[in-house]
N, C-alpha and C. Protein backbone atom coordinates (compact mmCIF):
# COMPACT_ATOMS: atom_id res chain seq x y z
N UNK A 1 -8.80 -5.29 -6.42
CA UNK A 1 -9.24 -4.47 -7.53
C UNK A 1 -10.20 -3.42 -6.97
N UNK A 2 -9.92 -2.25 -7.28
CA UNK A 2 -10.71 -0.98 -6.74
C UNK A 2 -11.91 -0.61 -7.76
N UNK A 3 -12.71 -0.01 -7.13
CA UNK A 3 -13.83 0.66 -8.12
C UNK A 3 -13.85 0.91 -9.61
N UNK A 4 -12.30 1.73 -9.86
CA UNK A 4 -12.29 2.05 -10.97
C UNK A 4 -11.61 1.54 -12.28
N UNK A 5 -10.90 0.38 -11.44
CA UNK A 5 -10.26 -0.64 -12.31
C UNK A 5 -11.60 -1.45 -12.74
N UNK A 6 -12.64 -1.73 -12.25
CA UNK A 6 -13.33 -2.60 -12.73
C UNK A 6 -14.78 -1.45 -13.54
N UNK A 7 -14.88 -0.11 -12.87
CA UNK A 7 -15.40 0.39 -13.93
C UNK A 7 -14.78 0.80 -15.21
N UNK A 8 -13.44 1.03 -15.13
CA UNK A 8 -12.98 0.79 -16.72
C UNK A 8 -13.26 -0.23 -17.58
N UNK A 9 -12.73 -1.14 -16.53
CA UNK A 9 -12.79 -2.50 -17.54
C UNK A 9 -14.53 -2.43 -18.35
N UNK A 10 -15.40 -1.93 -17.43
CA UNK A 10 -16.41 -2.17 -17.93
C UNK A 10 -16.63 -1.09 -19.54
N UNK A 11 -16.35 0.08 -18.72
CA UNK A 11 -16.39 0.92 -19.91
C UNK A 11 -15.43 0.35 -21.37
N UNK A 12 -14.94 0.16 -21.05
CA UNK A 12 -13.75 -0.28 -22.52
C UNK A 12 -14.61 -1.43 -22.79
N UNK A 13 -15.20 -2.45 -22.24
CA UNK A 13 -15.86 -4.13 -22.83
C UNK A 13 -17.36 -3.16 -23.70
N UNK A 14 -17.94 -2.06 -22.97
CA UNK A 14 -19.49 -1.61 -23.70
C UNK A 14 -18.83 -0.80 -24.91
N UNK A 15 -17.24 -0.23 -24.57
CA UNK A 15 -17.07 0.31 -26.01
C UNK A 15 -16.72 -0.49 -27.18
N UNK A 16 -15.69 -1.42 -27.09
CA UNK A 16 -15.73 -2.18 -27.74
C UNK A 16 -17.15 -2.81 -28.56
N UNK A 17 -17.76 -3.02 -27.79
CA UNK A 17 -19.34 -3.19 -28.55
C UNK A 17 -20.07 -2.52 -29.48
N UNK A 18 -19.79 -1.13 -28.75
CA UNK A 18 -20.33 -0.16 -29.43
C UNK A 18 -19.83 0.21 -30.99
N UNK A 19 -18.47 -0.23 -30.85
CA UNK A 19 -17.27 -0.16 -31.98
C UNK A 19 -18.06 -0.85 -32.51
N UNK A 20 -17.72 -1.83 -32.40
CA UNK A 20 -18.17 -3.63 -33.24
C UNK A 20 -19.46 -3.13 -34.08
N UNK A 21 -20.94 -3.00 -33.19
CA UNK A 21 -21.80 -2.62 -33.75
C UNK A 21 -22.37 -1.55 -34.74
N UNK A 22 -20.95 -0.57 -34.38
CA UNK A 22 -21.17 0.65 -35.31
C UNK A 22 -20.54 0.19 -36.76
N UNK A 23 -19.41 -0.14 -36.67
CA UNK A 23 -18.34 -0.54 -37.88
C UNK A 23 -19.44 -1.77 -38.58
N UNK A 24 -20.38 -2.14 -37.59
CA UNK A 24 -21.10 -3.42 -38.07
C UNK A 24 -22.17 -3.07 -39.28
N UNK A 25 -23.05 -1.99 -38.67
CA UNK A 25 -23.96 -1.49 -39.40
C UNK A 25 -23.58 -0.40 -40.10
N UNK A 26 -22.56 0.46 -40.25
CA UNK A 26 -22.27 1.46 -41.05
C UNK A 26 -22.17 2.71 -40.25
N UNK A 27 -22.70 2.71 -38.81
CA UNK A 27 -22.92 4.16 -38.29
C UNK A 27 -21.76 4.18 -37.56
N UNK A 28 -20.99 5.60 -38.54
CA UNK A 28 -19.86 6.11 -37.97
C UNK A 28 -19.74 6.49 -36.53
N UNK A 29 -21.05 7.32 -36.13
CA UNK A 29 -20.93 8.02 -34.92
C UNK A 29 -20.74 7.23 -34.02
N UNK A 30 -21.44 6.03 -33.72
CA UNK A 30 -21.57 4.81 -32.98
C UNK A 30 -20.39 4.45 -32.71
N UNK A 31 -19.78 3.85 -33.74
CA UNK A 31 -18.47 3.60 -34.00
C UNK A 31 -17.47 4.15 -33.07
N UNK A 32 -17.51 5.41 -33.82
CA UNK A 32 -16.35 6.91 -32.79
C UNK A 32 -16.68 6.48 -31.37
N UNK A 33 -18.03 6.39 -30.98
CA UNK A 33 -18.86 6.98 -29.70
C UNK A 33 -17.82 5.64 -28.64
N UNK A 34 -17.85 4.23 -29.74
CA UNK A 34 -16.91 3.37 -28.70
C UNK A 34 -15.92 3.56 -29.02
N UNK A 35 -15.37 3.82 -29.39
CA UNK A 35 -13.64 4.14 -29.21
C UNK A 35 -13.62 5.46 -27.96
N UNK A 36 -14.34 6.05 -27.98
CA UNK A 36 -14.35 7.08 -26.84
C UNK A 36 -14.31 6.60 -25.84
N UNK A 37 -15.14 5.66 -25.89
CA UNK A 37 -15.55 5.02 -24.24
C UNK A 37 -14.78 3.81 -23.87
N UNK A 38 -13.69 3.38 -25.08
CA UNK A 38 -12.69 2.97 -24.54
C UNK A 38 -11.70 3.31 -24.11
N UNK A 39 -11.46 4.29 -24.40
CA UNK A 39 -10.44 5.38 -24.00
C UNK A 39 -10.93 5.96 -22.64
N UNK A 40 -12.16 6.52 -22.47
CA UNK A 40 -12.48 6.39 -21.34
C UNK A 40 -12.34 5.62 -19.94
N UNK A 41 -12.10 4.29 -20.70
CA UNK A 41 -12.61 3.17 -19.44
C UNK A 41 -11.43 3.11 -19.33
N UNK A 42 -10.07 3.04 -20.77
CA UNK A 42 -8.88 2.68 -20.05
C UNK A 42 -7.91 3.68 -19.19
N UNK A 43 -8.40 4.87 -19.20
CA UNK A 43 -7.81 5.92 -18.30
C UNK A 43 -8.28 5.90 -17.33
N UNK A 44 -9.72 5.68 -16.96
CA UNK A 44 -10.70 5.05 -15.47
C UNK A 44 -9.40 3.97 -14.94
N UNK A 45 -9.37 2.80 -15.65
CA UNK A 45 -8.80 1.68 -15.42
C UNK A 45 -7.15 1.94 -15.13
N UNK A 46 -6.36 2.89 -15.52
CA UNK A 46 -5.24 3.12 -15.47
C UNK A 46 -5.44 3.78 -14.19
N UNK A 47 -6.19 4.84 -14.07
CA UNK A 47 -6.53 5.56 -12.72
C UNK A 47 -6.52 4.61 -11.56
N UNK A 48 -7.45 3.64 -11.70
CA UNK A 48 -7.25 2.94 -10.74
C UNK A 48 -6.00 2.29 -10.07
N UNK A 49 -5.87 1.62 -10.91
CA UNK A 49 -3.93 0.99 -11.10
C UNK A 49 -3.09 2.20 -10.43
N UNK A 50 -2.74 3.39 -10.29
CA UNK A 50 -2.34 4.17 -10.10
C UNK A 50 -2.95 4.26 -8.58
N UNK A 51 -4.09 4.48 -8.17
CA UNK A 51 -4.43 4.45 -6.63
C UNK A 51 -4.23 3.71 -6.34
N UNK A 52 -4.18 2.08 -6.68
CA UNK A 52 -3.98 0.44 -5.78
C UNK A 52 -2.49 0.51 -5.80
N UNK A 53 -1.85 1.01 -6.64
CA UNK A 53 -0.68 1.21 -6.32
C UNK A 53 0.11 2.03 -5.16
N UNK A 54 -0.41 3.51 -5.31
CA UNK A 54 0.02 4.11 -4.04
C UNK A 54 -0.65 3.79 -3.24
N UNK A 55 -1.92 2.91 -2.84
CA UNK A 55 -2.06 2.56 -1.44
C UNK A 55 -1.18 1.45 -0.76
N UNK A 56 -0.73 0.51 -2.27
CA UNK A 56 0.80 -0.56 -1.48
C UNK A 56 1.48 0.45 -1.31
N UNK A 57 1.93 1.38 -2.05
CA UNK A 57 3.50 1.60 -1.04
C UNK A 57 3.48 2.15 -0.13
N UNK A 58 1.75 3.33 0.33
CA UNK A 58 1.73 3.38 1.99
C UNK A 58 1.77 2.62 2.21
N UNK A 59 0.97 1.51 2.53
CA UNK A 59 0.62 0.47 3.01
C UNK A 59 1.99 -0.19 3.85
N UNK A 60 3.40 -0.41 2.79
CA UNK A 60 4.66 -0.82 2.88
C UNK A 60 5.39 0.36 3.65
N UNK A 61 5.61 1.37 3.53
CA UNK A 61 6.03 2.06 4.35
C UNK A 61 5.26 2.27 5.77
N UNK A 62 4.42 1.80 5.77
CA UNK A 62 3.67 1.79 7.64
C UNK A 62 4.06 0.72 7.75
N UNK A 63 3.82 -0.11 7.33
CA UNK A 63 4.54 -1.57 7.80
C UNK A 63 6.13 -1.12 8.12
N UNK A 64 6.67 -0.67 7.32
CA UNK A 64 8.07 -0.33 7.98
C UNK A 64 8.45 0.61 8.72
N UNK A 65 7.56 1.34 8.76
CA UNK A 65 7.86 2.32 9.87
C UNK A 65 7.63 1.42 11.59
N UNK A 66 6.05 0.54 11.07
CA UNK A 66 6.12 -0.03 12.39
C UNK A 66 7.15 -0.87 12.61
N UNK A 67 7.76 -1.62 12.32
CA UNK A 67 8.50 -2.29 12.40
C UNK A 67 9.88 -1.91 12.85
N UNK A 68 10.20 -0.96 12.42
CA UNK A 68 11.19 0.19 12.91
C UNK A 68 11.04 0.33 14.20
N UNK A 69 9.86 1.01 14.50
CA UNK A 69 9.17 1.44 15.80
C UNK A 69 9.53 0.15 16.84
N UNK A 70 9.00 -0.63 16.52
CA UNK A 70 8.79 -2.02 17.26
C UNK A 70 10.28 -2.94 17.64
N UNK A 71 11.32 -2.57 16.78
CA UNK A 71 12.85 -2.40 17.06
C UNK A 71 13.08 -2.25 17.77
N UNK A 72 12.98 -0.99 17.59
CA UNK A 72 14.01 0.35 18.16
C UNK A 72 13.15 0.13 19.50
N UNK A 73 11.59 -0.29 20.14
CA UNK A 73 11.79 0.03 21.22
C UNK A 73 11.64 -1.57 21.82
N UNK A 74 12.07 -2.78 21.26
CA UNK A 74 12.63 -3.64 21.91
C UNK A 74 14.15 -3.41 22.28
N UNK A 75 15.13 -2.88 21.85
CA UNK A 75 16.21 -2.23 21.92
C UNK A 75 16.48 -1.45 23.14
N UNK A 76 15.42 -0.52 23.19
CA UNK A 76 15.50 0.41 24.44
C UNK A 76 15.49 -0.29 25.62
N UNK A 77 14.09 -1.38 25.03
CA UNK A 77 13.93 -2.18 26.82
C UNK A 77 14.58 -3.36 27.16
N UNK A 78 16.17 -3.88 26.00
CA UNK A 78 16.86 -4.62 25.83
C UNK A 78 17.67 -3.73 26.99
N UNK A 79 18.03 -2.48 26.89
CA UNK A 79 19.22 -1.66 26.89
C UNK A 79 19.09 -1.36 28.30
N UNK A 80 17.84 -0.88 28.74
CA UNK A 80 16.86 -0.37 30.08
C UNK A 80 17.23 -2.08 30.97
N UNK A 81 17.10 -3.04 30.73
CA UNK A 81 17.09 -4.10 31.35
C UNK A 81 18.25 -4.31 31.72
N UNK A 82 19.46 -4.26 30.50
CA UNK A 82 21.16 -4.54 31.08
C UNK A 82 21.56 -3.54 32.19
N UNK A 83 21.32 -2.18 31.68
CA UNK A 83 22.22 -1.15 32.65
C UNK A 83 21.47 -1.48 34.10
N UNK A 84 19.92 -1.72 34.07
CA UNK A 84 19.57 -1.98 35.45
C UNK A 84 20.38 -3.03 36.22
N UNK A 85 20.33 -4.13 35.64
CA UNK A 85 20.73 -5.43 35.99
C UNK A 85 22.28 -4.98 36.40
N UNK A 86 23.26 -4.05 35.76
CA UNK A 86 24.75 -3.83 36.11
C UNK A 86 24.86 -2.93 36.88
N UNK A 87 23.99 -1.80 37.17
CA UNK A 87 23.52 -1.31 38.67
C UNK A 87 23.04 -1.73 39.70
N UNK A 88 22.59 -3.12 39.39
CA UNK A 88 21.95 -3.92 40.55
C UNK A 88 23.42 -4.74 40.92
N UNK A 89 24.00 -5.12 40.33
CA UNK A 89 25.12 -5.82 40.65
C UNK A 89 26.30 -4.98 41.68
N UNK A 90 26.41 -4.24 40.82
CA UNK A 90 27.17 -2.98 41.52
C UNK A 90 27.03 -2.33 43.00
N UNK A 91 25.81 -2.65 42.71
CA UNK A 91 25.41 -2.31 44.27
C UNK A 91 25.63 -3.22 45.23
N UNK A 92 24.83 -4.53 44.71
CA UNK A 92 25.65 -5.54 45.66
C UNK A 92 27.03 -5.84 46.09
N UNK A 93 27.79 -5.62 45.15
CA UNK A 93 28.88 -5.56 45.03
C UNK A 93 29.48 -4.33 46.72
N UNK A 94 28.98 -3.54 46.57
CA UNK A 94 29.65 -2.32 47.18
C UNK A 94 28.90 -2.72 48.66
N UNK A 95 27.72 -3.33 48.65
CA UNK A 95 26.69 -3.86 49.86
C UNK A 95 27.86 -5.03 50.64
N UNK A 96 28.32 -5.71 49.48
CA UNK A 96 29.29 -7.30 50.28
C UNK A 96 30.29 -6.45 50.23
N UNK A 97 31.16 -5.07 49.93
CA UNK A 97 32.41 -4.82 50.69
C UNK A 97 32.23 -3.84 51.72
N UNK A 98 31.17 -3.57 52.47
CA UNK A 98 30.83 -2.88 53.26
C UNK A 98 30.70 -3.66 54.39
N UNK A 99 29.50 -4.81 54.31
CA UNK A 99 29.53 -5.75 55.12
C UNK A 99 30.86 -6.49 55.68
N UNK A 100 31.44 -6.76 54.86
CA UNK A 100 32.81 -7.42 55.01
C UNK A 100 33.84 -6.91 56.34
């Protein structure tokens, strides 16, 4: 949970209050003043949700990129290891019909 998910939450719990207490005692403005600040807190709070979100799907795409990365260059030094190894053979090969 990021900063602003939990300062929403906060803002929307003091508006709610503010509601409660206004509708409680009669004062309209009060009243309005929390519904504002719930609206406030839940667009804070949506905001947030919205950043924790795009930081998973970087988050998931570096992971797959590394992982990609980390493939592709076990692959290479899969690939680098055979052709050596069938040039090394080869050679011997041509070394024992020379000798011969």
């Amino acid at each position: 949970m990021n900063k602003d998910q939990i300062q929403g939450k906060v803002e929307q719990a003091t508006g709610k209050i503010k509601q409660g207490v206004g509708e409680a005692v009669g004062n309209q403005d009060l009243a309005n003043r929390g519904v504002a600040d719930q609206t406030k807190g839940a667009v804070r709070e949506t905001w947030g949700n919205a950043k924790d979100a795009a930081q998973q799907i970087r988050k998931s795409h570096e992971d797959d990129a590394n992982q990609k990365a980390d493939d592709t260059r076990h692959k290479v030094s899969d690939s680098v290891e055979k052709i050596k190894d069938r040039v090394n053979e080869k050679i011997e090969d041509i070394k024992e019909r020379r000798s011969a």
